[in-house]
Protein backbone atom coordinates (compact mmCIF):
# COMPACT_ATOMS: atom_id res chain seq x y z
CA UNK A 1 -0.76 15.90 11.74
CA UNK A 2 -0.37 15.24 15.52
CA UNK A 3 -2.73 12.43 15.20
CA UNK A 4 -0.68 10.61 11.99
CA UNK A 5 2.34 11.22 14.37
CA UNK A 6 0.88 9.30 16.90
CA UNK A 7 -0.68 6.80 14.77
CA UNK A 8 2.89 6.26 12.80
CA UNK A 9 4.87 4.81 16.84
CA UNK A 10 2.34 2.08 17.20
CA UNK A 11 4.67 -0.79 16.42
CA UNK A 12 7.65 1.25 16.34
CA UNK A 13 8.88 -0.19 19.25
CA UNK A 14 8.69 -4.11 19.26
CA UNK A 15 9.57 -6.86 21.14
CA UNK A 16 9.46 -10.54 20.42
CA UNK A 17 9.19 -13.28 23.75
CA UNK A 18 9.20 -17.24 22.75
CA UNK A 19 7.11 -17.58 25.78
CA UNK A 20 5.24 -15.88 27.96
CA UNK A 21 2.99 -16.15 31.11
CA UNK A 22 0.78 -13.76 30.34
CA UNK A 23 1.45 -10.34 28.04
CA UNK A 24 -0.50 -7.50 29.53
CA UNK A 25 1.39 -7.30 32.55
CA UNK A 26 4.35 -6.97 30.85
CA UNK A 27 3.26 -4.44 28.82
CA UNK A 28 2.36 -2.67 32.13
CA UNK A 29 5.83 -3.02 34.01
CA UNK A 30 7.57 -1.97 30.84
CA UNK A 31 5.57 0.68 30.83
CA UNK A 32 6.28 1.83 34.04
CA UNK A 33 9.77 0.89 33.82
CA UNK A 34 10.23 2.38 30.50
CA UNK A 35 7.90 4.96 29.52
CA UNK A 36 9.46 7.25 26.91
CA UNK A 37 8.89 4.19 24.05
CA UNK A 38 5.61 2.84 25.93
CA UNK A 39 3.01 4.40 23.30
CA UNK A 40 2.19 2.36 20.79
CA UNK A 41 5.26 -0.42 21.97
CA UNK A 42 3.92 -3.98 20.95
CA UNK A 43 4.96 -7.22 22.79
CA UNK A 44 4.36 -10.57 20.88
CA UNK A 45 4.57 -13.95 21.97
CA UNK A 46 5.28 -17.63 20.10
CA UNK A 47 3.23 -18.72 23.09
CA UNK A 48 1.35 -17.08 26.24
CA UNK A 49 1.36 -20.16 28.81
CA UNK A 50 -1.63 -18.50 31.61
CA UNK A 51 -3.57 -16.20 29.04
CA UNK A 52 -6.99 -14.86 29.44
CA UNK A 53 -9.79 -13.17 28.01
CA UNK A 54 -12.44 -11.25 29.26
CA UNK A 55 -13.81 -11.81 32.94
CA UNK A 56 -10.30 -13.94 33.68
CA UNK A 57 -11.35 -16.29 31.31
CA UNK A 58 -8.62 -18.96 29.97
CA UNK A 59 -7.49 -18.13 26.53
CA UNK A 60 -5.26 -20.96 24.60
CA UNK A 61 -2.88 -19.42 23.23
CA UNK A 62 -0.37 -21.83 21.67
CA UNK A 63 2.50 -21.40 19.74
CA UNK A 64 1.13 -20.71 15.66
CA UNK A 65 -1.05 -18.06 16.93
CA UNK A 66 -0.62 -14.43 17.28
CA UNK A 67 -0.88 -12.71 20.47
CA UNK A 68 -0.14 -9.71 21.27
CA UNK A 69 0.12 -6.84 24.23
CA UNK A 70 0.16 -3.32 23.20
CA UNK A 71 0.31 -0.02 25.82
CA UNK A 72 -0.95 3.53 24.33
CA UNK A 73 -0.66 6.77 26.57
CA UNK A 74 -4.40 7.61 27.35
CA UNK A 75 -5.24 11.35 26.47
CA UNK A 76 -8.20 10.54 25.10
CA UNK A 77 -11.45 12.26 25.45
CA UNK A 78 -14.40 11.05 27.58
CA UNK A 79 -16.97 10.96 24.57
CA UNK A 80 -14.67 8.78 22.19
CA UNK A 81 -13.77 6.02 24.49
CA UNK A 82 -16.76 3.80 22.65
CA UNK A 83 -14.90 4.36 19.43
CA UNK A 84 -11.16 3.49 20.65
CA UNK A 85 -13.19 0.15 21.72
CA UNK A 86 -14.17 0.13 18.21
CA UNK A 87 -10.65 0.12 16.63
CA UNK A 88 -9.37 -2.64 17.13
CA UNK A 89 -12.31 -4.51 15.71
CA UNK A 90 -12.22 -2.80 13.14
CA UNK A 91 -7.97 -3.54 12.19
CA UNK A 92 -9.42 -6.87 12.87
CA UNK A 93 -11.71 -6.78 10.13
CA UNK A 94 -9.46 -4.58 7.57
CA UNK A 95 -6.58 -7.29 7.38
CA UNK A 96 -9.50 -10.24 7.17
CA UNK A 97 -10.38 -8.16 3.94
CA UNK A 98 -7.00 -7.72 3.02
CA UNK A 99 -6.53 -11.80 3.13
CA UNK A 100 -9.61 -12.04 1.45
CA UNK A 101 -11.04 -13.89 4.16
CA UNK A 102 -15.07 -13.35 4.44
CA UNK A 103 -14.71 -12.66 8.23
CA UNK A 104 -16.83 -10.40 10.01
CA UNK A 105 -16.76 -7.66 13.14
CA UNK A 106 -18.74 -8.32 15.91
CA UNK A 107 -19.58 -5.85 18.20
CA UNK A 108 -17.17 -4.67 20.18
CA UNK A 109 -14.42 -6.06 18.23
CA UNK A 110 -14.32 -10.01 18.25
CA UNK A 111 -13.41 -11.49 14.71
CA UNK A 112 -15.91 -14.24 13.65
CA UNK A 113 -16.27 -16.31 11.02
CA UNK A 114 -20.34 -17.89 10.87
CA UNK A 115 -20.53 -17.65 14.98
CA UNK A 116 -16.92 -19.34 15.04
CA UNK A 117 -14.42 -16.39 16.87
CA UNK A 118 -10.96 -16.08 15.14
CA UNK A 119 -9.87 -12.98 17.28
CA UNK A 120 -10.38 -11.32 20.59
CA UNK A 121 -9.23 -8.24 21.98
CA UNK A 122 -9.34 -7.57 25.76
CA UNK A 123 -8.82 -3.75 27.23
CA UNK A 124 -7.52 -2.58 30.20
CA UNK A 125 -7.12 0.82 31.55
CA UNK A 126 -4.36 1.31 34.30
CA UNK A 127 -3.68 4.81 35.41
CA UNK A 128 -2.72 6.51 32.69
CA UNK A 129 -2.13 3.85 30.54
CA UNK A 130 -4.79 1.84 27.86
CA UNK A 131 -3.30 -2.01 27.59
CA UNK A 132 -4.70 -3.83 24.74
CA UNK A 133 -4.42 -7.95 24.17
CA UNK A 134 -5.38 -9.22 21.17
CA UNK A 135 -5.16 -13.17 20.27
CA UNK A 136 -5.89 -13.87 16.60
CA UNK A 137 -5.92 -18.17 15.80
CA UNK A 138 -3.57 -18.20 12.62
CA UNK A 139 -1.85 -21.38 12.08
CA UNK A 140 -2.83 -23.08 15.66
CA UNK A 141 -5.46 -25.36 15.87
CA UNK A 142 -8.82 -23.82 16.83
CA UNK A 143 -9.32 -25.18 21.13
CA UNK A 144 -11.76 -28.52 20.73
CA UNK A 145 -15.24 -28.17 22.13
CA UNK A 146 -15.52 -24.11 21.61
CA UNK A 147 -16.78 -22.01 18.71
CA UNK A 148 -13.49 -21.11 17.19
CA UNK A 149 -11.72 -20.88 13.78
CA UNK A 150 -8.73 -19.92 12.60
CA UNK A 151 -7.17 -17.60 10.01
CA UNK A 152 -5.18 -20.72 7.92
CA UNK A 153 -8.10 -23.29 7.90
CA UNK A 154 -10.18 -20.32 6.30
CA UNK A 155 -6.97 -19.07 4.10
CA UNK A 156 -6.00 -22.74 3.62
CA UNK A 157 -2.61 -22.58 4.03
CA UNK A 158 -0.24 -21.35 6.98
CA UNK A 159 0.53 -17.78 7.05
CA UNK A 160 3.14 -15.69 8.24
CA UNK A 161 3.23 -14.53 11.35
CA UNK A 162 5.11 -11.32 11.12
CA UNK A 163 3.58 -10.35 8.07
CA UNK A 164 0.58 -10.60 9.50
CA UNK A 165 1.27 -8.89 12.38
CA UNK A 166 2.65 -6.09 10.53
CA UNK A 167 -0.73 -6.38 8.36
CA UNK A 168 -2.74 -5.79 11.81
CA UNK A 169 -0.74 -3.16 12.79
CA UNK A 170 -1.20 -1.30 10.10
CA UNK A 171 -4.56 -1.19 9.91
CA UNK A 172 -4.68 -0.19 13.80
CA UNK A 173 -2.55 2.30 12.74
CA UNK A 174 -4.77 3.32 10.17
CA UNK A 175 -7.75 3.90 12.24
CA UNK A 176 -6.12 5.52 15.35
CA UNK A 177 -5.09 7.73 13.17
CA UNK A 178 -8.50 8.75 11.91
CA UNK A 179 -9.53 8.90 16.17
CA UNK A 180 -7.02 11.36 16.59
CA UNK A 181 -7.87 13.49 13.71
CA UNK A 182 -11.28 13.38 15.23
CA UNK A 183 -10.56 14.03 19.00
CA UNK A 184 -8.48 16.97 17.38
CA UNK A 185 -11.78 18.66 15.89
CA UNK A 186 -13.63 18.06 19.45
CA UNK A 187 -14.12 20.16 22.30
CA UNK A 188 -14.38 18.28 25.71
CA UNK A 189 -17.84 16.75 26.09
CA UNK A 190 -18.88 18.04 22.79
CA UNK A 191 -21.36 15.63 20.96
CA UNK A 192 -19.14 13.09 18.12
CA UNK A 193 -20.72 13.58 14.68
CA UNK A 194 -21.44 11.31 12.18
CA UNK A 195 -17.60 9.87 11.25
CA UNK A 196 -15.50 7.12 9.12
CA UNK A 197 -15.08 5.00 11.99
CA UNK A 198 -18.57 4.58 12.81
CA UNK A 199 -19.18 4.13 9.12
CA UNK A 200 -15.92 1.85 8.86
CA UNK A 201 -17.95 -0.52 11.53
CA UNK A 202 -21.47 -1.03 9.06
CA UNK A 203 -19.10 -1.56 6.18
CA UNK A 204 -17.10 -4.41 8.56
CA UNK A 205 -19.27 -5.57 10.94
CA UNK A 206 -22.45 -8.30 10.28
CA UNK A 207 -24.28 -7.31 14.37
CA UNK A 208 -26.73 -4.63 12.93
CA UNK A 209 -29.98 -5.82 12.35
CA UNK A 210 -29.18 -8.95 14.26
CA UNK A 211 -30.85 -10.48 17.09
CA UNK A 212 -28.72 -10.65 20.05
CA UNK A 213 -28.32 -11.83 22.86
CA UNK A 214 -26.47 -8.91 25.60
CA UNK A 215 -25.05 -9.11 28.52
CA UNK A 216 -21.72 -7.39 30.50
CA UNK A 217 -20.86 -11.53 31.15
CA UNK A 218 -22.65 -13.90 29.27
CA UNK A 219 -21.44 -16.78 31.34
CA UNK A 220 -22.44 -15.04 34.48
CA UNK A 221 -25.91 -12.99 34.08
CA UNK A 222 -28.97 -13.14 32.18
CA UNK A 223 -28.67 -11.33 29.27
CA UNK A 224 -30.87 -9.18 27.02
CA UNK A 225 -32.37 -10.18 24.16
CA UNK A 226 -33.24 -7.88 21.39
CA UNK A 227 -32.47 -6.45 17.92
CA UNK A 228 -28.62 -4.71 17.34
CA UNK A 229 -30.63 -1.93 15.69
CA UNK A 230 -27.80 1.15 15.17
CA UNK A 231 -24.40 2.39 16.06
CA UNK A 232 -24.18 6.22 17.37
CA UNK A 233 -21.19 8.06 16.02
CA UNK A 234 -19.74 7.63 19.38
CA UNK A 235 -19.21 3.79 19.32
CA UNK A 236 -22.91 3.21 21.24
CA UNK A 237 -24.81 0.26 20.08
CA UNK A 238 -28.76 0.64 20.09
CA UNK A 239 -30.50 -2.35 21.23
CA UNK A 240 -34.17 -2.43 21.06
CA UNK A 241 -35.58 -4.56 23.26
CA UNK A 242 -39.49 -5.06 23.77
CA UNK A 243 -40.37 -1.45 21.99
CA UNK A 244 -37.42 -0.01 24.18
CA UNK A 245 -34.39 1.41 22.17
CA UNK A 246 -31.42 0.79 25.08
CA UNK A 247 -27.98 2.08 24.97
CA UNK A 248 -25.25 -0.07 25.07
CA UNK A 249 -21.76 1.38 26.06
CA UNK A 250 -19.72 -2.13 26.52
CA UNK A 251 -20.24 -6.10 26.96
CA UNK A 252 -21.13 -8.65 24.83
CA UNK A 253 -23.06 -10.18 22.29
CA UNK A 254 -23.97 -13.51 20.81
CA UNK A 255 -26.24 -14.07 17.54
CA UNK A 256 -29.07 -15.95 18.28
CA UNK A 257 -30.43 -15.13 14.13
């Protein structure tokens, strides 16, 4: 019940800027500023003028797309923190479905259609506070030159932006939900057992039994190249990689076949 409470303010408070320079940080200071609402409060933006993505890369995030900043309280335990990862893939993927959109979840939780990313989400942990961005290419056209798609050219047709949103939301909602409900059956440190979300992930997601290619930065390091060959219950993605089964925690992938 405490975990469907929780679950149920994500969303409840929301606030709408026309523009932006970047989302996050605002999330932050109105946390800070304004902490008694901050769980679950969502910040969206018709357009995010210095956006980024992971490693400080540039995001373009015009005005027809959707981004968003949201800030949950983190009280979460140690041995889940793969799966909250996991989530917001997974909403990702469970409002593609919903718009009958053959999308898929790549591991962590980018949104892809055929190698061509329609979403991103980018986490931050500051003090006690988990700050999640998420940038989902809906009516804006995809950035020239990069693997990208968007949610309209797939749908073909524009789509609403605030139903859509509230479509996201609701699947996040969904899903933190079920965390809760498990973190509420755990001890700390105890081992996660087999559970929906990890299930919800092979049901969404097209990386198992891929070849990949992983790295923390792909722009920036060599990566590892191997076969996605499992998920652990606890969000952990098993990479075997010359007869060596290796543990991945967080980074990211590319398909290579």
């Amino acid at each position: 019940m405490a975990g469907e409470l929780r679950a149920r303010e994500i969303g409840a408070d929301r606030r709408y800027f026309p523009r932006a320079e970047r989302l996050m940080p605002l999330a932050y200071e109105l946390a800070l500023s304004e902490p008694r609402t901050a769980h679950g409060r969502v910040l969206r933006a018709g357009e995010v003028l210095s956006a980024r993505g992971r490693h400080g890369r540039t995001w373009y995030a015009p005005f027809g797309g959707l981004w968003l900043a949201l800030s949950l309280y983190d009280d979460h335990l140690p041995q889940t923190r793969g799966l909250l990862s996991l989530i917001f893939g997974l909403a990702l993927g469970w409002m593609a479905e919903r718009l009958e959109i053959p999308a898929r979840v790549r591991w962590l939780n980018d949104l892809h259609y055929r190698g061509h990313k329609i979403a991103g989400v980018l986490l931050e942990k500051r003090n006690e506070w988990l700050l999640a961005g998420v940038g989902i290419n809906v009516n804006n056209p995809p950035p020239k030159g990069l693997p990208a798609e968007s949610l309209a050219r797939l749908r073909g047709r524009p789509l609403n932006l605030e139903k859509l949103e509230e479509l996201f939301l609701e699947g996040l909602r969904l899903y933190y939900g079920r965390l809760r409900a498990l973190e509420a059956e755990l001890a700390p440190y105890e081992e996660v057992p087999p559970n929906f979300l990890a299930e919800e992930f092979r049901r969404l997601s097209d990386t198992l039994g891929r070849c990949v290619a992983w790295a923390t930065d792909l722009e920036k390091e060599e990566p590892l190249v191997g076969w996605a060959r499992e998920l652990e219950p606890d969000g952990t993605l098993l990479l075997e990689v010359e007869g060596k089964t290796l543990p991945l925690e967080t980074g990211e992938v590319i398909y290579l076949f």
